[in-house]
Protein backbone atom coordinates (compact mmCIF):
# COMPACT_ATOMS: atom_id res chain seq x y z
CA UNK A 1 0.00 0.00 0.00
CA UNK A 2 1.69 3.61 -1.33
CA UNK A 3 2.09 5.43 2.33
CA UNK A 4 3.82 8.84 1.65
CA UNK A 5 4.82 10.00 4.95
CA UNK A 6 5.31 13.62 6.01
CA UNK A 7 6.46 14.71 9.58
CA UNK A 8 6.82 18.17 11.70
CA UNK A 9 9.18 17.85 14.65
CA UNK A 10 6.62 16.09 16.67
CA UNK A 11 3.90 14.87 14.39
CA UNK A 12 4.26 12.30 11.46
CA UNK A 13 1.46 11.90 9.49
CA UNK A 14 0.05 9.02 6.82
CA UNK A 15 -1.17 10.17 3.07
CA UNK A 16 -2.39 7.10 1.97
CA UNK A 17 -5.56 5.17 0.40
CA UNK A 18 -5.83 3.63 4.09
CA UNK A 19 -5.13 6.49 5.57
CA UNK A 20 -8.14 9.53 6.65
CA UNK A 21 -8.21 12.03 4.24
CA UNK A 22 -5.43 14.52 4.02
CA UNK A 23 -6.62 18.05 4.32
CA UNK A 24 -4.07 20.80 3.73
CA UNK A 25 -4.64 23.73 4.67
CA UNK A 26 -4.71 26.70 1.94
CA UNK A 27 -4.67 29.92 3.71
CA UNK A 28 -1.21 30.57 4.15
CA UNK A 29 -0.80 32.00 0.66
CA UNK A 30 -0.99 35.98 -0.48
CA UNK A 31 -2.13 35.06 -3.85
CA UNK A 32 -5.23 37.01 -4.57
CA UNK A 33 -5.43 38.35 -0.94
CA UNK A 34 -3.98 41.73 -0.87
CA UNK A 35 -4.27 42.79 2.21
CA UNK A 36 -2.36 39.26 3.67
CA UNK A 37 0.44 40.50 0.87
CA UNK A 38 0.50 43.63 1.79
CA UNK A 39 1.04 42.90 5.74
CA UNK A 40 3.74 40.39 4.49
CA UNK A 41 5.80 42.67 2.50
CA UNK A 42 5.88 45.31 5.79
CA UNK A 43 6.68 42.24 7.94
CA UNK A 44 3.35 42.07 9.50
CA UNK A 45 2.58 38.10 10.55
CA UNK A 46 -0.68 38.50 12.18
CA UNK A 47 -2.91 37.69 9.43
CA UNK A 48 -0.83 34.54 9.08
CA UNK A 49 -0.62 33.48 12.90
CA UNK A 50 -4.77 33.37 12.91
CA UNK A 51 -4.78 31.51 9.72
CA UNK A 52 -2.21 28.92 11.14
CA UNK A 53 -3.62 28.88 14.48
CA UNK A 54 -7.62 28.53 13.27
CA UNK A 55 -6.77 26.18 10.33
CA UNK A 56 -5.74 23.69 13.01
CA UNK A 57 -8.32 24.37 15.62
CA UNK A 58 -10.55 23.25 12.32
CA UNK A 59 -8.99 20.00 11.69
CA UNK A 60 -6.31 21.08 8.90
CA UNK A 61 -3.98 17.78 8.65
CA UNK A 62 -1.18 19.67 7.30
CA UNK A 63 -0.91 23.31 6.31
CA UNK A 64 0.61 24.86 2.87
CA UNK A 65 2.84 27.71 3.68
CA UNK A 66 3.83 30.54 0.57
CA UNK A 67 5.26 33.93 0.34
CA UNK A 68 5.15 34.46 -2.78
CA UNK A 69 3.85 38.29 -2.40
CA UNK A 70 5.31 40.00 -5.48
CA UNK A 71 6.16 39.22 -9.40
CA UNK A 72 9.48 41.45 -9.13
CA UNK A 73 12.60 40.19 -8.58
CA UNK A 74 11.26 37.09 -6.69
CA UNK A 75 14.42 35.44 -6.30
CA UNK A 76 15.78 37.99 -4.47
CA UNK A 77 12.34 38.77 -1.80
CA UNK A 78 10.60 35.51 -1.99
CA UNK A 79 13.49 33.28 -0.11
CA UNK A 80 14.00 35.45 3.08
CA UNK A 81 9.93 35.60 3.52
CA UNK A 82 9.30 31.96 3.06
CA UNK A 83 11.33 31.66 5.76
CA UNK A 84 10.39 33.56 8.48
CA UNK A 85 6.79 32.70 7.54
CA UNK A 86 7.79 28.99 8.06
CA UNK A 87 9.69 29.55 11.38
CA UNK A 88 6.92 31.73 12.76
CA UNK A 89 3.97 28.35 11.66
CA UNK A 90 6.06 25.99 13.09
CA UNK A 91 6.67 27.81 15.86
CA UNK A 92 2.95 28.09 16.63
CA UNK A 93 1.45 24.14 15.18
CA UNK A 94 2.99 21.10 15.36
CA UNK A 95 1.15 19.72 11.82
CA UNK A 96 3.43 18.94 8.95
CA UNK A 97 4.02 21.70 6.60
CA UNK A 98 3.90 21.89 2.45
CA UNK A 99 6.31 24.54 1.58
CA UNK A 100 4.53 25.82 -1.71
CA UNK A 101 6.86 28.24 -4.06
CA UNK A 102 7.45 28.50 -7.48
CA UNK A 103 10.84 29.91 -6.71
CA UNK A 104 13.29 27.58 -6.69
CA UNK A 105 15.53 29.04 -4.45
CA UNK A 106 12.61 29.63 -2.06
CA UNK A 107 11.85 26.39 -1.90
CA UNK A 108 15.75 25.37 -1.21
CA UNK A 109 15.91 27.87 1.36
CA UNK A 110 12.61 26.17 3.14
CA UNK A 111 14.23 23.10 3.19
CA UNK A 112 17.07 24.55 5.07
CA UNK A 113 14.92 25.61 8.16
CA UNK A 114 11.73 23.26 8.17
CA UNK A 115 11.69 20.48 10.54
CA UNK A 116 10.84 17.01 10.45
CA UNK A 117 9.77 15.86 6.35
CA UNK A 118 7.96 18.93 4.95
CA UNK A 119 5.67 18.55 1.35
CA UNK A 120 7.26 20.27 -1.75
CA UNK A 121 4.81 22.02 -3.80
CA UNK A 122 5.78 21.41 -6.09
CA UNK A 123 7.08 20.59 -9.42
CA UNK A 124 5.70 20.19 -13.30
CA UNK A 125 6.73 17.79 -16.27
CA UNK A 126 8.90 21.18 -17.78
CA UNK A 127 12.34 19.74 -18.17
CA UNK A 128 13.80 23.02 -16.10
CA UNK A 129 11.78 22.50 -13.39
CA UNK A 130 12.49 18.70 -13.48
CA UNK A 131 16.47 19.39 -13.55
CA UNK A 132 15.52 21.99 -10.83
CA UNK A 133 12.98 20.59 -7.98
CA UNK A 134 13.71 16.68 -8.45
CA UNK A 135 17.32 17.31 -6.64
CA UNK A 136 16.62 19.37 -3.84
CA UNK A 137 13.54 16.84 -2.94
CA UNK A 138 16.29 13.75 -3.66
CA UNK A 139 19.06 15.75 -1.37
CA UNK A 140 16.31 16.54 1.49
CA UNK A 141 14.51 13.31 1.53
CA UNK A 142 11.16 14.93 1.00
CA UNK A 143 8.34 14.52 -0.68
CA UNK A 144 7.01 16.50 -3.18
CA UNK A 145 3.69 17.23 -5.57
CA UNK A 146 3.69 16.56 -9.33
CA UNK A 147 1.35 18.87 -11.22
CA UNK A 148 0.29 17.36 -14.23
CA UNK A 149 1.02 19.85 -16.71
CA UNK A 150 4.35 20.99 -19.23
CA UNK A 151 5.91 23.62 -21.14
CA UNK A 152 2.84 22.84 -23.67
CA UNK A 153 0.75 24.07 -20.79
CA UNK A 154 -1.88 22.17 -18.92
CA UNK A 155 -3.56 20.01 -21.75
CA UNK A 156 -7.69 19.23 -21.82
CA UNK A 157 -7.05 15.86 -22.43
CA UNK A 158 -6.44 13.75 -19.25
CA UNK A 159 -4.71 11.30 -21.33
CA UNK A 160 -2.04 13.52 -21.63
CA UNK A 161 -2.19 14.89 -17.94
CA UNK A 162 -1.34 11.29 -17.09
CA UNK A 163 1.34 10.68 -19.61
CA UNK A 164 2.97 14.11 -17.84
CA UNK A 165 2.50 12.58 -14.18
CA UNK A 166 3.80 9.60 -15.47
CA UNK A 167 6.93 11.23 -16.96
CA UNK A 168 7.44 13.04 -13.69
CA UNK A 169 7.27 9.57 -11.29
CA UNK A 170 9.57 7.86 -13.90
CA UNK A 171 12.50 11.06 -13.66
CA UNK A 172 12.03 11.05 -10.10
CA UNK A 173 12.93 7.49 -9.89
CA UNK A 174 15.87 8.48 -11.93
CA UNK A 175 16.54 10.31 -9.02
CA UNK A 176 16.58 7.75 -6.43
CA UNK A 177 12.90 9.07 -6.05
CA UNK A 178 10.31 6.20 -5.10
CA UNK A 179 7.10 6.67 -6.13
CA UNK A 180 5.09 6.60 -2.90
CA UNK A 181 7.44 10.44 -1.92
CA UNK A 182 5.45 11.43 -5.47
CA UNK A 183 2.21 12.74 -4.64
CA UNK A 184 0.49 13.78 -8.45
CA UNK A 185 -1.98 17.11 -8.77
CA UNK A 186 -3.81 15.53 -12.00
CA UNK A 187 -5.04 19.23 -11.96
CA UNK A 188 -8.80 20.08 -11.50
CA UNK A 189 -10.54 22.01 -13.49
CA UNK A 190 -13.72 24.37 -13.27
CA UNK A 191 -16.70 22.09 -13.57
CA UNK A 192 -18.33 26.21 -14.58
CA UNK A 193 -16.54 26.18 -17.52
CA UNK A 194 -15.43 22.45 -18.23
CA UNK A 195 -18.32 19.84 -18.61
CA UNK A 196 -16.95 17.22 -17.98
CA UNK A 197 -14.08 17.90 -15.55
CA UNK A 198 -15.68 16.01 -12.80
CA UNK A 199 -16.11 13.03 -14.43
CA UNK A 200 -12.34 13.37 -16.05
CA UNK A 201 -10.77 13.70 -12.56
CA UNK A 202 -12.96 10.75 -11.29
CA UNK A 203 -10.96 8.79 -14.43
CA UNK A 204 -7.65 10.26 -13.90
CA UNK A 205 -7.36 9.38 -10.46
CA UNK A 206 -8.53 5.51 -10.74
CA UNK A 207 -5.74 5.28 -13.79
CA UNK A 208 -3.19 7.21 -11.24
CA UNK A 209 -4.07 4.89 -8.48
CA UNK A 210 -4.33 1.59 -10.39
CA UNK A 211 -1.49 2.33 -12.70
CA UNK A 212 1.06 4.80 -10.94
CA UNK A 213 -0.01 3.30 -7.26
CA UNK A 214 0.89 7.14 -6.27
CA UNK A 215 -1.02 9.46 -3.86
CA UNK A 216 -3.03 12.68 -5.24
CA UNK A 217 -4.07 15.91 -4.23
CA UNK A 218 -5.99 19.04 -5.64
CA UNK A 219 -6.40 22.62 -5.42
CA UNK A 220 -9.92 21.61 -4.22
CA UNK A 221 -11.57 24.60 -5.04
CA UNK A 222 -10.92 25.13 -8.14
CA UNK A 223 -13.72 22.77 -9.33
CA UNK A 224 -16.57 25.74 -8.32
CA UNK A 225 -14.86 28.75 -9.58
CA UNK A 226 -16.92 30.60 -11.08
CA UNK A 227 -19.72 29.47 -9.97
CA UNK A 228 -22.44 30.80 -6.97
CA UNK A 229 -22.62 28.89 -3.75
CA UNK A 230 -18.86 27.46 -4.60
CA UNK A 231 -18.67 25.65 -1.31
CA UNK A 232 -21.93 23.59 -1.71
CA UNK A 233 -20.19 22.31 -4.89
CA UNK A 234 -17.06 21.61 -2.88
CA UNK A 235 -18.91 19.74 -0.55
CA UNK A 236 -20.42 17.56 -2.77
CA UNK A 237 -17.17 16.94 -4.93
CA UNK A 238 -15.04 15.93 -1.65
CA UNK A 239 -16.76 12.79 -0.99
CA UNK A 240 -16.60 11.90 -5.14
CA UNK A 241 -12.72 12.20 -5.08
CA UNK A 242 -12.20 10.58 -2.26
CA UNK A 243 -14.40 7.61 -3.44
CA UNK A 244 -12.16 7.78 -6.40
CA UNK A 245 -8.96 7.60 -4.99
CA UNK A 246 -7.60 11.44 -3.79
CA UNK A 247 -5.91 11.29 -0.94
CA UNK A 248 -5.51 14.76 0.16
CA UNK A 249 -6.26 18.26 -1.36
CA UNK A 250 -5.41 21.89 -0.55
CA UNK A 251 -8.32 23.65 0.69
CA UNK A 252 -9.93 25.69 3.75
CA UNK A 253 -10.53 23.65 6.92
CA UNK A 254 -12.27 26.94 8.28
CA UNK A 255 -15.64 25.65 5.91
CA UNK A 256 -17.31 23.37 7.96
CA UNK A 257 -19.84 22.29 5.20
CA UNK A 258 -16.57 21.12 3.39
CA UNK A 259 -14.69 19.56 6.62
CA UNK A 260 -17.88 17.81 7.56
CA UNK A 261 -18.07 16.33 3.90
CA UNK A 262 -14.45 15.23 4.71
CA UNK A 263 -15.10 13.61 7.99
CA UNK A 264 -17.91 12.00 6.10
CA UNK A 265 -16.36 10.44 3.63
CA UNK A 266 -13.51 8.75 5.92
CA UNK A 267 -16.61 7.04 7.99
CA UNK A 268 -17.53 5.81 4.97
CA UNK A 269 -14.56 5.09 3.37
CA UNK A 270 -13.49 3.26 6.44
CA UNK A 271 -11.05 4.98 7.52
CA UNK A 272 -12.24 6.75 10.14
CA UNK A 273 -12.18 3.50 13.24
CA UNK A 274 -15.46 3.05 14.79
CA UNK A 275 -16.11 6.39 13.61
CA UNK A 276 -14.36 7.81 16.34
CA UNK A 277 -13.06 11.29 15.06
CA UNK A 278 -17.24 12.06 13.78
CA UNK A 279 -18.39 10.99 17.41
CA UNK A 280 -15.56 13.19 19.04
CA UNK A 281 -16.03 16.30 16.85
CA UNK A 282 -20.14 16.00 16.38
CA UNK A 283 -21.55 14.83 19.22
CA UNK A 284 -22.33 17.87 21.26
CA UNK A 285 -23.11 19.69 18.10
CA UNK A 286 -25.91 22.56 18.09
CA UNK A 287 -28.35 23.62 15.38
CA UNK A 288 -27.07 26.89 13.72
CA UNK A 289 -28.64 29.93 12.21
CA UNK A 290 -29.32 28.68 8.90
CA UNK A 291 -29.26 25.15 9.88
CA UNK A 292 -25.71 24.08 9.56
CA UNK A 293 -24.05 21.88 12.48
CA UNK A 294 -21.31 23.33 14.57
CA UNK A 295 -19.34 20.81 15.99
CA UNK A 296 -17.49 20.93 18.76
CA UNK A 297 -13.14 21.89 18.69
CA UNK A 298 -12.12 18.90 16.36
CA UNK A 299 -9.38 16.40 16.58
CA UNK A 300 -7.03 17.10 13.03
CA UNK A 301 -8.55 14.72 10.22
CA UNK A 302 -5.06 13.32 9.25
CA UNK A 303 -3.72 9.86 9.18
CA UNK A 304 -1.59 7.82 11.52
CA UNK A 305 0.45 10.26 13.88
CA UNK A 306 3.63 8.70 15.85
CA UNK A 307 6.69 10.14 16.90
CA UNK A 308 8.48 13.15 14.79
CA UNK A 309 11.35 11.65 12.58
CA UNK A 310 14.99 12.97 12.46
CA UNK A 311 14.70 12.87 8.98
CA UNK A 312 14.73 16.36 7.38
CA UNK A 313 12.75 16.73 5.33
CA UNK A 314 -1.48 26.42 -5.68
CA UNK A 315 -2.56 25.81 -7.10
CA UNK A 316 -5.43 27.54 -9.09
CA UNK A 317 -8.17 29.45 -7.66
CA UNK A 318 -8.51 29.62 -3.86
CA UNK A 319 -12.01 29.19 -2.32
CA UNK A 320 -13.97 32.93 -1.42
């Protein structure tokens, strides 16, 4: 069974098909929130020490952590940023983190100060990223995402979104990369303006399961953009995936019509034992105004948790 383990300093945590649905949390990121950039830049953390803090007190399994605040010279102000913004979350959670840069040397300047086995995200099928990413994640014994797309750009054909992922598992193992550190993004996209994108990520991750026997995750949210009420149609995708083989996704623990379609899903998936974490989080829940549940402070929804190993080590639209 393909177990791709990630750790903090205390915590280890499970991604796997036996394993409870990995939720990561998304709102650590600047993109499209100007006022959380714009407190970054002036070295203003607050913003990001009640995302960290309530994203857990939700039940985020791990969170995603990125800086990237600005288009100019990157290189230069994304590394330092990523860093402190990493040392402050880990300073404040013990969940594993995904350090989530497009900047190459943010990402390898991450790596330097995250503890336990952090999640790369990520890297693509582009040969320069390949040549790039696939070393650092070889050197820091990490794992990392695989987002299913090339210098052609991301195709509508999920044929060719799995030849990519399968191009980027085989050069990773090239690598001395095994498959279950290779967790593939087959890449969602918006049901609003796509058809039939449900039913091809439904496909996609069967073949990716069945064929690649590697773990998957999503910029969950990205399936309702565009369209009203986006988290009713999150909701009612989460259990789908899951049913079809995702084993995590990046998305906002703070919704509890979305986390309670998670816990949901790993009763009935089996994975949640005796369905202990639903009893512990629902069972002094209230009626709400509008008549949604509001459960009580929730255990995280990750997998297995032991010890913290020695071992060092978006996508798309975020939800409104």
């Amino acid at each position: 069974m393909t177990r791709t383990i990630v750790a903090s300093a205390t915590r280890e945590i499970v991604i796997g098909f036996d394993q409870p649905f990995c939720v990561i949390g998304e709102r650590i990121n600047p993109t499209g929130r100007k006022k959380l950039a714009a407190e970054m830049i002036e070295g203003n953390f607050d913003t990001v020490i009640k995302d960290a803090l309530e994203q857990v007190a939700a039940g985020a399994t791990m969170l995603d952590v990125n800086a990237g605040v600005t288009a100019v010279n990157p290189n230069e102000t994304e590394p330092p940023l990523l860093v402190k913004t990493l040392e402050i979350v880990q300073g404040l959670v013990d969940v594993p983190l995904s350090i989530d840069s497009s900047v190459t040397a943010a990402i390898e300047a991450g790596l330097r100060v995250a503890k336990g086995r952090p999640l790369v995200n990520s890297v693509t099928g582009e040969e320069e990223k390949l040549e790039a990413i696939l070393p650092l994640v070889k050197k820091y014994d990490v794992p990392v995402v695989a987002i299913s797309n090339d210098e052609t750009g991301i195709s509508m054909d999920p044929d060719v979104r799995f030849a990519v992922a399968k191009k980027i598992v085989e050069r990773a193992m090239d690598h001395g990369i095994k498959p279950h550190d290779i967790v593939v993004d087959p890449l969602v996209m918006p049901i609003g303006a796509l058809g039939d994108a449900g039913r091809q990520v439904f496909a996609l991750l069967r073949r990716l399961r069945e064929e690649l026997k590697v773990n998957t995750t999503c910029g969950l949210s990205n399936i309702s953009f565009g369209l009203p009420h986006r988290h009713g149609i999150n909701a009612g995708f989460i259990p789908m995936v899951i049913g079809a083989g995702m084993t995590s996704a990046i998305m906002n623990p703070c919704r509890p019509q979305e986390m309670e379609a998670v816990r949901a899903a790993n009763v009935l998936n089996g994975t949640d034992a005796n369905c202990t974490n639903w009893i512990m989080t629902y069972r002094d829940h209230k009626p709400a105004e509008g008549g949604h549940a509001v459960a009580a402070a929730a255990p995280a929804a990750g997998g297995g948790r032991r010890g913290g190993r020695a071992a060092r080590a978006g996508a798309g639209a975020r939800a409104e």
